[in-house]
N, C-alpha and C. Protein backbone atom coordinates (compact mmCIF):
# COMPACT_ATOMS: atom_id res chain seq x y z
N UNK A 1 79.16 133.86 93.74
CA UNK A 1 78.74 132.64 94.41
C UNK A 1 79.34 131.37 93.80
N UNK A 2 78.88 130.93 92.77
CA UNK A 2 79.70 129.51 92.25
C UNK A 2 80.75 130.26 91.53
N UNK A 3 82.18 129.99 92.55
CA UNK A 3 82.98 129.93 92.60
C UNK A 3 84.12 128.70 91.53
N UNK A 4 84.89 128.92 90.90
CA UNK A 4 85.23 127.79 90.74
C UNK A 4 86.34 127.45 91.33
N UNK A 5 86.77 126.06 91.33
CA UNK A 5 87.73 124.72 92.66
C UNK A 5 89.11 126.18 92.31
N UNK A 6 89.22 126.08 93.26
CA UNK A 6 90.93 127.46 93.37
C UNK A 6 91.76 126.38 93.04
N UNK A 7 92.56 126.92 92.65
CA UNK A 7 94.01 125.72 92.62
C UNK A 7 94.87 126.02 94.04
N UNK A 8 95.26 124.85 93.77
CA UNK A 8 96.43 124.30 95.00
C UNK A 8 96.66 125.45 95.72
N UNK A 9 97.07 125.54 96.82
CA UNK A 9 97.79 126.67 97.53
C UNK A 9 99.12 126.85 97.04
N UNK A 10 99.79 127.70 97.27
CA UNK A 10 101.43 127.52 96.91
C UNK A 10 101.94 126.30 97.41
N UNK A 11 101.73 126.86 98.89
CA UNK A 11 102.55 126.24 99.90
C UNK A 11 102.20 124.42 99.72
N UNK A 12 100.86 124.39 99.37
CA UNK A 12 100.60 122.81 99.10
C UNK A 12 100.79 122.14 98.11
N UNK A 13 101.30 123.04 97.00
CA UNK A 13 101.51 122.83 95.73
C UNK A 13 103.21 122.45 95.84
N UNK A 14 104.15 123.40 96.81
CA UNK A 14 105.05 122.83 96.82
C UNK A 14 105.57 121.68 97.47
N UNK A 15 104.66 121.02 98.74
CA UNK A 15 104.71 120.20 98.89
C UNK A 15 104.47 118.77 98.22
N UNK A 16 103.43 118.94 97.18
CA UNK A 16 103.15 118.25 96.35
C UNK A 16 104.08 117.74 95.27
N UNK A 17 104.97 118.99 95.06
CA UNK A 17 105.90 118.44 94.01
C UNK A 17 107.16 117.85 94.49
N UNK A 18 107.50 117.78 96.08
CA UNK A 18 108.17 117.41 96.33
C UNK A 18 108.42 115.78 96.22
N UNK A 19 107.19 115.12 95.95
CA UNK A 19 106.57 113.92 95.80
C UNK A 19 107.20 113.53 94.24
N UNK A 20 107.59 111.63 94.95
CA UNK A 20 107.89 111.17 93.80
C UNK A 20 106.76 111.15 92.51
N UNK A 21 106.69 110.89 91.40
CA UNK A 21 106.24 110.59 90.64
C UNK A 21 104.95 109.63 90.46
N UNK A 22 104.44 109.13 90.45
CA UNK A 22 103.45 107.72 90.80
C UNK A 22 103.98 106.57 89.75
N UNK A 23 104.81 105.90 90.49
CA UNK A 23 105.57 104.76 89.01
C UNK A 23 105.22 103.33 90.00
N UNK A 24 104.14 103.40 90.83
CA UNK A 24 103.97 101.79 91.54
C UNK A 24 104.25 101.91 93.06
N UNK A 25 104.85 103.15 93.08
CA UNK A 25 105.74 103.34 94.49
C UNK A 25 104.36 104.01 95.50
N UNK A 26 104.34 103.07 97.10
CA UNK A 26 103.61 103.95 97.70
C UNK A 26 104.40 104.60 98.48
N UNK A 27 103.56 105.91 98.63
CA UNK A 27 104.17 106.65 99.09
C UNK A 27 104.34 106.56 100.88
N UNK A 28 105.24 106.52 101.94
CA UNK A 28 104.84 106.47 102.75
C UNK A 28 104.18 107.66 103.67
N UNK A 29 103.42 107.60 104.77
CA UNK A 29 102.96 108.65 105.89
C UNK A 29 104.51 109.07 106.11
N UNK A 30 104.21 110.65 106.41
CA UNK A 30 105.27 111.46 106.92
C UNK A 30 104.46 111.78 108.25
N UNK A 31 104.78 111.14 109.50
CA UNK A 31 104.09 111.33 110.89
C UNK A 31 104.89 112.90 111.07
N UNK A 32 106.08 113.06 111.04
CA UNK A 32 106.20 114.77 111.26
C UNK A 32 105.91 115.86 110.39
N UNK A 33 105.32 115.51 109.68
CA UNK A 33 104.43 116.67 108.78
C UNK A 33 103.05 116.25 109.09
N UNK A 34 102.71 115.13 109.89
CA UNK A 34 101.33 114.94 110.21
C UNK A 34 101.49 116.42 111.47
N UNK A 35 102.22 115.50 112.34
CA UNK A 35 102.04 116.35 113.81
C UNK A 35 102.27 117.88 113.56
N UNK A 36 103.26 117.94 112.45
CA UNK A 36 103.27 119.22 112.16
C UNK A 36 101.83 120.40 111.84
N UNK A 37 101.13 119.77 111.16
CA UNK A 37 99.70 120.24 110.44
C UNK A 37 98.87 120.47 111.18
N UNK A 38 98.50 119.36 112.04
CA UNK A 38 97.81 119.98 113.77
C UNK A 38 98.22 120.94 113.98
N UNK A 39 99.59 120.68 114.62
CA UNK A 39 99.91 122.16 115.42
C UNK A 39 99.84 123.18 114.77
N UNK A 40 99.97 123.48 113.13
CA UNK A 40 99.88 124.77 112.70
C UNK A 40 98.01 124.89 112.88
N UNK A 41 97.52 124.02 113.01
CA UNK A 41 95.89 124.11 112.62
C UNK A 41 95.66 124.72 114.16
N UNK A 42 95.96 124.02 115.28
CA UNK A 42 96.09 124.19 116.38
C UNK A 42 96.42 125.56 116.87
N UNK A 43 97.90 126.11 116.57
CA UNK A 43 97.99 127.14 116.34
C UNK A 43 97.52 128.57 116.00
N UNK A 44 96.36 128.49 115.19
CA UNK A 44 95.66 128.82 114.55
C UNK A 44 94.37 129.28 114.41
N UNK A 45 94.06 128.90 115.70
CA UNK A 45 92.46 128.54 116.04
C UNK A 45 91.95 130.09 116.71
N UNK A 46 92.66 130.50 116.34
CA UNK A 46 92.62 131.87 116.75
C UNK A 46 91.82 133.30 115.43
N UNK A 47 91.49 132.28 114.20
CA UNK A 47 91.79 133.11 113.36
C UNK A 47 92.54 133.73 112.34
N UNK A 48 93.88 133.47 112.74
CA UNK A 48 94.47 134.26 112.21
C UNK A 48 95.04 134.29 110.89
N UNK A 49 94.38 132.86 110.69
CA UNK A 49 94.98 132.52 108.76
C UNK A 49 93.75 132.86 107.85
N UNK A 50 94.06 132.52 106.39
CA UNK A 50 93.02 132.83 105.94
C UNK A 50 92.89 131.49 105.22
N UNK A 51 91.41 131.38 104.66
CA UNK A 51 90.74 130.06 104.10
C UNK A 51 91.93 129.66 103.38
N UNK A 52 92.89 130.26 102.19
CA UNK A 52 93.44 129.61 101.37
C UNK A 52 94.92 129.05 102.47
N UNK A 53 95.62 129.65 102.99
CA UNK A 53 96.73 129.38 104.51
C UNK A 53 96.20 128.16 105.40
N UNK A 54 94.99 127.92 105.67
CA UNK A 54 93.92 126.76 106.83
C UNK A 54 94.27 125.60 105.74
N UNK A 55 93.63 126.08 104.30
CA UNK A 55 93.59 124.72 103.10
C UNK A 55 95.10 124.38 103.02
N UNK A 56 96.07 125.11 102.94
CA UNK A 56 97.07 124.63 102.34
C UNK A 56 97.87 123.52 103.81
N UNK A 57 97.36 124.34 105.13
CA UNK A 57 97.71 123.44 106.16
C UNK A 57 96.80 121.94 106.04
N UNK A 58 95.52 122.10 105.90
CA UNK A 58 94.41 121.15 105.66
C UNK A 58 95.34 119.83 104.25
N UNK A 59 95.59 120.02 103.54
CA UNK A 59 96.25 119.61 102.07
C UNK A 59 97.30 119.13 102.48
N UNK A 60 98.44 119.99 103.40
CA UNK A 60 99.69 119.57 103.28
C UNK A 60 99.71 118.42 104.37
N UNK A 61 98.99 118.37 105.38
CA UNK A 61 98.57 117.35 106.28
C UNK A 61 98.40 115.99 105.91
N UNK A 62 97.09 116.00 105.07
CA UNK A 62 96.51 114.89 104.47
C UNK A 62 97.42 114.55 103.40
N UNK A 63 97.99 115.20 102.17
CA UNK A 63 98.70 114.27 101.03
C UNK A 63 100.51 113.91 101.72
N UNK A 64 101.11 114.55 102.35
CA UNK A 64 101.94 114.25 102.93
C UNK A 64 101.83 113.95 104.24
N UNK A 65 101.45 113.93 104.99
CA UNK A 65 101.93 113.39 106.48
C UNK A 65 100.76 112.19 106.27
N UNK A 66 99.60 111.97 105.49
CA UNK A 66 98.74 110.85 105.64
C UNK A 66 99.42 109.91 104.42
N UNK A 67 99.78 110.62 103.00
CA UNK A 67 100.12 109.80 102.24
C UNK A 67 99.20 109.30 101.11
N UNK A 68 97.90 110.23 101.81
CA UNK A 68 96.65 110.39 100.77
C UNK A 68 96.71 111.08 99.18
N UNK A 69 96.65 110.04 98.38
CA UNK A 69 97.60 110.98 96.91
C UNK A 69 95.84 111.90 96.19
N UNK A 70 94.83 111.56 96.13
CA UNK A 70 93.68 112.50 95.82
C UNK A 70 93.22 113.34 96.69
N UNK A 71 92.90 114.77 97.17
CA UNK A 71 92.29 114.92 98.22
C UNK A 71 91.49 115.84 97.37
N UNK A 72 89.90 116.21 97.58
CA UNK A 72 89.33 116.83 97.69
C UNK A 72 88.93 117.73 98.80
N UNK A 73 88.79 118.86 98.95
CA UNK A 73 88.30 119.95 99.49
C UNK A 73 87.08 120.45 99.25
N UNK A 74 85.86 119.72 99.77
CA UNK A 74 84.34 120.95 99.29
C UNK A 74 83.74 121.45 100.38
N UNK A 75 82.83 122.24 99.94
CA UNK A 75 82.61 123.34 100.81
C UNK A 75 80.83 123.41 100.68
N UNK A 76 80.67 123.66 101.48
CA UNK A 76 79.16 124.07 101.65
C UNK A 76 79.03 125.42 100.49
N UNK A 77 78.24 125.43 99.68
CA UNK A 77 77.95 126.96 98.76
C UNK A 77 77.57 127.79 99.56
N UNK A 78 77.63 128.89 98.67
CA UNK A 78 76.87 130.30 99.89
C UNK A 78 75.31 130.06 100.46
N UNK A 79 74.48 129.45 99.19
CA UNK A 79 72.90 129.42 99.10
C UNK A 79 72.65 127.94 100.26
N UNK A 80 73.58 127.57 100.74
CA UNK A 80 73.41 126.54 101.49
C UNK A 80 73.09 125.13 100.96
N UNK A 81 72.69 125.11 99.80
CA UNK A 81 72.30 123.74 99.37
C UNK A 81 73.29 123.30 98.56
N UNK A 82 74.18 123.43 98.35
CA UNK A 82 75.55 122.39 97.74
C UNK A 82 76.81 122.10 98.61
N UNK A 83 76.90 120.54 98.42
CA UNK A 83 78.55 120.92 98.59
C UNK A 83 79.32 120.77 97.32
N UNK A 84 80.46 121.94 97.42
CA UNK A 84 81.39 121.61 95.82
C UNK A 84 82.44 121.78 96.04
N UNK A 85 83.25 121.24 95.32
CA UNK A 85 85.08 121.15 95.45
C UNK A 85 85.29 123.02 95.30
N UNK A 86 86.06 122.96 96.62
CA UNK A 86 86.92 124.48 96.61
C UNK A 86 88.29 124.39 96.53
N UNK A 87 88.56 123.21 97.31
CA UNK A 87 90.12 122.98 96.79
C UNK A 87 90.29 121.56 96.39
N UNK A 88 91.89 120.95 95.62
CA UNK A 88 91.92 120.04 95.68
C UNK A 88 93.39 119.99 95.11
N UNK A 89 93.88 118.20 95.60
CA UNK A 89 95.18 118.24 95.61
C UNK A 89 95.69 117.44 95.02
N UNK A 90 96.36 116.67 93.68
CA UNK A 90 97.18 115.34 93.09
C UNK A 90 95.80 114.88 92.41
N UNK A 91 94.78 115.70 91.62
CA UNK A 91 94.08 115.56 90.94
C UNK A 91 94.32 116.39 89.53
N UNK A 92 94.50 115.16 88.28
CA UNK A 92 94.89 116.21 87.44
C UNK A 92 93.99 117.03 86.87
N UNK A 93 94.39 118.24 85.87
CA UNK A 93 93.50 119.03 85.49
C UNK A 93 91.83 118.80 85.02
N UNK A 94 92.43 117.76 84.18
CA UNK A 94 91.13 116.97 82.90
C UNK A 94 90.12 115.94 83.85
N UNK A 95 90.91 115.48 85.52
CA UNK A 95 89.99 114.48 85.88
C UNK A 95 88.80 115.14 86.32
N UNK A 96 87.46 114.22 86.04
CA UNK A 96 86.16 114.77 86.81
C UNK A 96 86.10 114.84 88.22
N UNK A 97 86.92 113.88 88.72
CA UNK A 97 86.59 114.29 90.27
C UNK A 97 87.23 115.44 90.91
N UNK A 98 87.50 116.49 90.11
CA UNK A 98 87.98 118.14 90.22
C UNK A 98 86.27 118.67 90.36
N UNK A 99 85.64 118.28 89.46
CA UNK A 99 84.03 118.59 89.86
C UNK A 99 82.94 117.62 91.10
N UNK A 100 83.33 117.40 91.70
CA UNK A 100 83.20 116.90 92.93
C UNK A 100 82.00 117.55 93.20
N UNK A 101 81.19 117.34 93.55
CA UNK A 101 79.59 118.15 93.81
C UNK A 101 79.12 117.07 94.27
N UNK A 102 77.40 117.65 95.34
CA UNK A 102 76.49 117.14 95.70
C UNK A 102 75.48 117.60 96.54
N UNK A 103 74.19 117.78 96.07
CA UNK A 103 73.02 118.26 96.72
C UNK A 103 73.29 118.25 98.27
N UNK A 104 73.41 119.19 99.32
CA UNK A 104 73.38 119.04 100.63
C UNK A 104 72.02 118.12 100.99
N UNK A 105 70.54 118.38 100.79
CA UNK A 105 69.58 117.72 101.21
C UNK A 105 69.34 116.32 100.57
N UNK A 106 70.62 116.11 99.55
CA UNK A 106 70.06 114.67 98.16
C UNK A 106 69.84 113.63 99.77
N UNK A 107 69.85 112.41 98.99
CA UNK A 107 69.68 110.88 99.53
C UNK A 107 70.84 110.21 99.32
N UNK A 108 71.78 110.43 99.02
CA UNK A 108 73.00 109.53 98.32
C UNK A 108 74.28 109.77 100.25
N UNK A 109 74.66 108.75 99.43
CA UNK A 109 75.84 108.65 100.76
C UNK A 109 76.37 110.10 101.38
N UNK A 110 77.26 110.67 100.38
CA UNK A 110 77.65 111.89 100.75
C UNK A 110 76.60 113.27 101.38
N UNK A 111 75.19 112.87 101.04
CA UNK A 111 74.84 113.84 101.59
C UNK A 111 74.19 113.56 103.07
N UNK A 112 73.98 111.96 102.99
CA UNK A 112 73.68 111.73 104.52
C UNK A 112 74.81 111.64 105.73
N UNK A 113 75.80 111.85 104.96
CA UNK A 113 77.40 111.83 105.91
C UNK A 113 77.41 113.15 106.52
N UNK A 114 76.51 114.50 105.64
CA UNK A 114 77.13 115.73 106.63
C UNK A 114 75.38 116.23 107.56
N UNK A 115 74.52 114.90 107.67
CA UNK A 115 73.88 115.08 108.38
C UNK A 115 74.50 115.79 109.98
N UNK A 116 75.58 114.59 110.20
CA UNK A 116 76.34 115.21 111.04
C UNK A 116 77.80 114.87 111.15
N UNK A 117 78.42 115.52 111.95
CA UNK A 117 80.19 115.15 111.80
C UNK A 117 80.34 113.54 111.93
N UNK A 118 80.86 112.74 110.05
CA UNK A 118 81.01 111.57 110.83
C UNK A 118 81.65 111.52 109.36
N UNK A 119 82.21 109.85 109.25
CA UNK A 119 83.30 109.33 107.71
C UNK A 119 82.75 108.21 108.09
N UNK A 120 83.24 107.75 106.69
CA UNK A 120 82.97 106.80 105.79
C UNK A 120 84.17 106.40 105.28
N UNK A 121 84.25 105.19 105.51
CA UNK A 121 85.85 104.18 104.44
C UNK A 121 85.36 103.63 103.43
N UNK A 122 85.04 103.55 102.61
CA UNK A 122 84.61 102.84 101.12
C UNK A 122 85.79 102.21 100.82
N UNK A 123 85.55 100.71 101.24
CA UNK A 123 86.28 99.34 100.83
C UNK A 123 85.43 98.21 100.75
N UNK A 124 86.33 97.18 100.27
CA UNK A 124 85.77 95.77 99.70
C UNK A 124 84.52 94.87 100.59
N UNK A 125 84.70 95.14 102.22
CA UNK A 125 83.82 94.15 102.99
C UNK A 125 82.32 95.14 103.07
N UNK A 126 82.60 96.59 102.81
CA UNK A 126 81.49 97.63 102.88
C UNK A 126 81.17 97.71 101.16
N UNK A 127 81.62 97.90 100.40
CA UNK A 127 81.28 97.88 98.91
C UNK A 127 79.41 97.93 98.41
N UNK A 128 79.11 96.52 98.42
CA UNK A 128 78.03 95.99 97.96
C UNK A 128 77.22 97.02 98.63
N UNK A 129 77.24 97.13 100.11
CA UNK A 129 75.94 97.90 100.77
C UNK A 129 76.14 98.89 99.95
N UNK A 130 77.41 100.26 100.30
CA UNK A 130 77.48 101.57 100.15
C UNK A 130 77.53 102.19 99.05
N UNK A 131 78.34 101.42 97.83
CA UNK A 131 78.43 101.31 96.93
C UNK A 131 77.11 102.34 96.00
N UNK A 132 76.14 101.43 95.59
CA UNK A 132 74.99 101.79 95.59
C UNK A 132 74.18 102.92 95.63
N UNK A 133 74.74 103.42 97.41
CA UNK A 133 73.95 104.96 97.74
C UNK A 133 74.52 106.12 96.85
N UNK A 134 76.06 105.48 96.27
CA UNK A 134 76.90 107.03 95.60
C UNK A 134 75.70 107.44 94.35
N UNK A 135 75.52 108.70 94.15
CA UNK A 135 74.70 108.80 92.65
C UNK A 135 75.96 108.49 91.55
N UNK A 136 75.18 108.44 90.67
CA UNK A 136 75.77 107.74 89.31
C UNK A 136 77.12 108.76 89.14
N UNK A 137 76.81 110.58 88.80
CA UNK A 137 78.11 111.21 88.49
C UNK A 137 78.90 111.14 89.40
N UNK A 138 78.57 111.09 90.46
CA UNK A 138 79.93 111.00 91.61
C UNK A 138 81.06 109.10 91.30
N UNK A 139 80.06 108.61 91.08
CA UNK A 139 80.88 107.26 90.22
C UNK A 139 81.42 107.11 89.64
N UNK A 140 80.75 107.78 88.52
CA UNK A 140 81.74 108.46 87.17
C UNK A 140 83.17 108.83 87.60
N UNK A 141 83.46 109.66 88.45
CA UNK A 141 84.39 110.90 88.94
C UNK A 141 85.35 109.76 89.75
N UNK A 142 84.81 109.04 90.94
CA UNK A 142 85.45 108.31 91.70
C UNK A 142 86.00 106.98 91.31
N UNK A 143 85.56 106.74 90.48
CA UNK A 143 85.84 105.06 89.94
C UNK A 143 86.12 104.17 90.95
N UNK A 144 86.94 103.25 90.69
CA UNK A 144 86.41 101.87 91.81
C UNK A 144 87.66 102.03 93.15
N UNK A 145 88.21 103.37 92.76
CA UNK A 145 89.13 103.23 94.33
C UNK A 145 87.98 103.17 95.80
N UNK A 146 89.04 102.53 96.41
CA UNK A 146 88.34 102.95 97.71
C UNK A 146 88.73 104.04 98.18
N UNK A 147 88.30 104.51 99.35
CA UNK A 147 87.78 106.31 99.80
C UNK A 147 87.97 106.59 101.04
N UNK A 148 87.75 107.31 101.60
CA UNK A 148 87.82 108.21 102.95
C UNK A 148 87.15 109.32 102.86
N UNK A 149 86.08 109.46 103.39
CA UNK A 149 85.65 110.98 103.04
C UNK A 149 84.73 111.15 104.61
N UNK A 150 85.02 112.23 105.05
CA UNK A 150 84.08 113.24 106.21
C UNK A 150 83.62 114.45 106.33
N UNK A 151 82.72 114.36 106.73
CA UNK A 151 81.90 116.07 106.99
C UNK A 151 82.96 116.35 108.57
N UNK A 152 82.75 117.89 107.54
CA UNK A 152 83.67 119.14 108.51
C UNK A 152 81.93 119.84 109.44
N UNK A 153 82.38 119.90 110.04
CA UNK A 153 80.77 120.61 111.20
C UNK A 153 81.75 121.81 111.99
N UNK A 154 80.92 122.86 111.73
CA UNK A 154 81.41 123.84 113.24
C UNK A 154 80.56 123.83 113.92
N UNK A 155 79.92 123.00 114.78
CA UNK A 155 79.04 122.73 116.16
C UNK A 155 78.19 122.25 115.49
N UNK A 156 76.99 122.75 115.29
CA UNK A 156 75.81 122.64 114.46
C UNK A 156 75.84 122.81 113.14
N UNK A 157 76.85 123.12 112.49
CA UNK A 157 76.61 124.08 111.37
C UNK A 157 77.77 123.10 110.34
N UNK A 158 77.20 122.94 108.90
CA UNK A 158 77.89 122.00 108.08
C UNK A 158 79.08 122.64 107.26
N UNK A 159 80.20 122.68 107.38
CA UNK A 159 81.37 123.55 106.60
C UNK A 159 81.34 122.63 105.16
N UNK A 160 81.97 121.43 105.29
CA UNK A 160 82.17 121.13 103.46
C UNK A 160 82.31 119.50 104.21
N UNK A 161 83.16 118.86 103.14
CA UNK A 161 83.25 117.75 103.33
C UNK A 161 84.78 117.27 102.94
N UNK A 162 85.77 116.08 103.18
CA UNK A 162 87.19 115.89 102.82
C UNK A 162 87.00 114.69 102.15
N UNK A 163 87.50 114.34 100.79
CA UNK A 163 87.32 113.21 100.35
C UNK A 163 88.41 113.28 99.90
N UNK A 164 89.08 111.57 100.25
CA UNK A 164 90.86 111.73 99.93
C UNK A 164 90.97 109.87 99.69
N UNK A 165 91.28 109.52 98.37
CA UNK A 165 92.11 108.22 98.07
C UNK A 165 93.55 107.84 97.93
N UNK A 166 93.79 106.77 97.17
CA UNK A 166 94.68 106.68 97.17
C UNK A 166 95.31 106.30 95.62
N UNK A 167 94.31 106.95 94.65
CA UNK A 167 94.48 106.85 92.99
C UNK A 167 93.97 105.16 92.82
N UNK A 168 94.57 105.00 91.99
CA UNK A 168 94.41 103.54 91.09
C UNK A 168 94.95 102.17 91.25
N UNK A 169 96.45 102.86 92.10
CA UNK A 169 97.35 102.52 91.50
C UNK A 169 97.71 101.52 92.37
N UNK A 170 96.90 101.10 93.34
CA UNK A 170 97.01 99.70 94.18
C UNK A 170 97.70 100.17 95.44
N UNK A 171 97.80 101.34 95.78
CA UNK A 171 98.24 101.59 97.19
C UNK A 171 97.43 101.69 98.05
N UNK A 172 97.06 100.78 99.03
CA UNK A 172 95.73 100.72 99.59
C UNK A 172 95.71 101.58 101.03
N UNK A 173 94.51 101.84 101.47
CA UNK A 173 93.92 102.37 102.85
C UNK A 173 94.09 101.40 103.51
N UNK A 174 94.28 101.62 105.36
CA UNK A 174 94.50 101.30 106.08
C UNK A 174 93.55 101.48 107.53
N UNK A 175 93.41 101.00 108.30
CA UNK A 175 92.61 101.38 109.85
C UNK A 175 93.49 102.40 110.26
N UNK A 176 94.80 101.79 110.49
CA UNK A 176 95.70 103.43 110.88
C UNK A 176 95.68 104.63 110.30
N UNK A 177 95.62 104.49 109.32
CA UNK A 177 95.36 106.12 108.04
C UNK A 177 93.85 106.76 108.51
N UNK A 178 93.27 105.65 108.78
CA UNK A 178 91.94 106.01 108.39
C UNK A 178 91.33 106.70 110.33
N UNK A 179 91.93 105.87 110.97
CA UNK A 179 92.03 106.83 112.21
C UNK A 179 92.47 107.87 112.27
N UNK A 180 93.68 107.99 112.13
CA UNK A 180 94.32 109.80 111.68
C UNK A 180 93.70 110.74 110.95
N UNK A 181 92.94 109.94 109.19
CA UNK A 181 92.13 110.81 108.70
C UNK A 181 91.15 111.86 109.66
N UNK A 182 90.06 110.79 110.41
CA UNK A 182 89.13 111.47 111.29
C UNK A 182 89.69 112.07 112.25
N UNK A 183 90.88 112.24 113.12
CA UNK A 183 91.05 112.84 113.79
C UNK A 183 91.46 113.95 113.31
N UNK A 184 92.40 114.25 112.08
CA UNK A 184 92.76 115.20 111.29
C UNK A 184 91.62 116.29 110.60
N UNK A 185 90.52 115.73 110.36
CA UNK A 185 89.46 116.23 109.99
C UNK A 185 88.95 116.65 111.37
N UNK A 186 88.76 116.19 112.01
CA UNK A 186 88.19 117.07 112.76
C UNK A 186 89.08 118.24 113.39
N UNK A 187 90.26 118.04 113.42
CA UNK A 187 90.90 119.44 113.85
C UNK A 187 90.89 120.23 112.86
N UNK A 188 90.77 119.88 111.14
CA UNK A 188 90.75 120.51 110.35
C UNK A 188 89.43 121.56 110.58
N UNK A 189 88.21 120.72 111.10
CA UNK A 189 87.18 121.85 111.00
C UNK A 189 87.11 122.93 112.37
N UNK A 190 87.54 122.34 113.31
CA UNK A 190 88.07 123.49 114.61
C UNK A 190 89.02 124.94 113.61
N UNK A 191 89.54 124.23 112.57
CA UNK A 191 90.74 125.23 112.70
C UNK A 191 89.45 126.38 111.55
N UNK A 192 89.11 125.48 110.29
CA UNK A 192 87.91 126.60 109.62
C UNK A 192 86.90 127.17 109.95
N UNK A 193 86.50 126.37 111.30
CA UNK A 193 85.14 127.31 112.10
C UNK A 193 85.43 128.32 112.63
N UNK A 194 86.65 128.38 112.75
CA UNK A 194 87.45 129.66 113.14
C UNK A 194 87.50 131.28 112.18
N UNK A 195 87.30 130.89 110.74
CA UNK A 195 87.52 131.79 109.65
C UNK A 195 85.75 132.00 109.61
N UNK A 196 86.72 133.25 108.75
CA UNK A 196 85.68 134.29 108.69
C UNK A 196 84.96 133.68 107.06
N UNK A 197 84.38 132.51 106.90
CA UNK A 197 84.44 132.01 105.33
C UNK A 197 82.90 132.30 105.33
């Protein structure tokens, strides 16, 4: 049951290294590895991949075709009451937000987000309110970037959650990113409601 966070997929791992370095430079959206990631998700909806093949499409989507350099991957636990990082991507070994956790029933932001399929942008004009609801260790983990994060739903039913920044390093979120995010997420969870997880 508690599983611990898998590492990278191959396939997302090699996409990952294909990536410059982080020296100030943002990185830009790759729109044909966006459209690409749908259609393999799309593709797909059939079954026929498996959780770690869905993630590495899920991963290679979001850090390259969105340009998202942190992504988390969590997952609903077996016992139903957690969500916890199962995958994750351009997070180094030693950082805490590799332990990414949170009570499914708590009170804090993240757990009222997978009430039902919906995101959250954590930036400067939202701050003060939202700020606040995060519990303290998830603060710890996230520090003062701003965020993107959504619950994955297969109809009724809560799969995990996607939480994806953009590091430290002053490359900021956008309305356009942040539209694609949610639409991306949600094909992301069409494509895992599909698996046998």
């Amino acid at each position: 049951p508690g599983k611990p966070a898998t590492p990278m997929p191959p396939q997302a791992r090699q996409a990952h290294e294909t990536l410059p370095p982080e020296a100030g430079v943002c990185a830009l959206p790759d729109q044909q590895v966006f459209r690409e990631s749908l259609r393999n998700i799309e593709a797909h909806l059939d079954g026929s991949l498996s959780l770690n093949q869905m993630s590495a499409q899920i991963l290679r989507g979001l850090h390259t075709g969105l340009s998202l350099s942190r992504i988390v991957f969590a997952m609903v636990t077996p016992d139903g009451k957690r969500v916890k990082t199962r995958f994750s991507l351009g997070i180094p070994p030693g950082d805490p937000l590799r332990h990414f956790e949170f009570e499914l029933a708590g009170k804090d932001l993240f757990s009222q987000l997978m009430s039902k399929s919906q995101g959250v942008w954590m930036k400067a004009d939202n701050r003060d309110k939202l700020w606040p609801m995060v519990g303290g260790a998830l603060r710890e983990m996230i520090g003062e970037s701003d965020f993107f994060a959504m619950s994955l739903f297969s109809g009724n039913r809560p799969i995990g959650m996607i939480y994806a920044d953009r590091g430290h390093g002053g490359c900021a979120l956008d309305a356009h990113t942040y539209t694609d995010f949610k639409m991306f997420c949600l094909q992301a969870a069409r494509g895992l409601s599909k698996l046998k997880v």
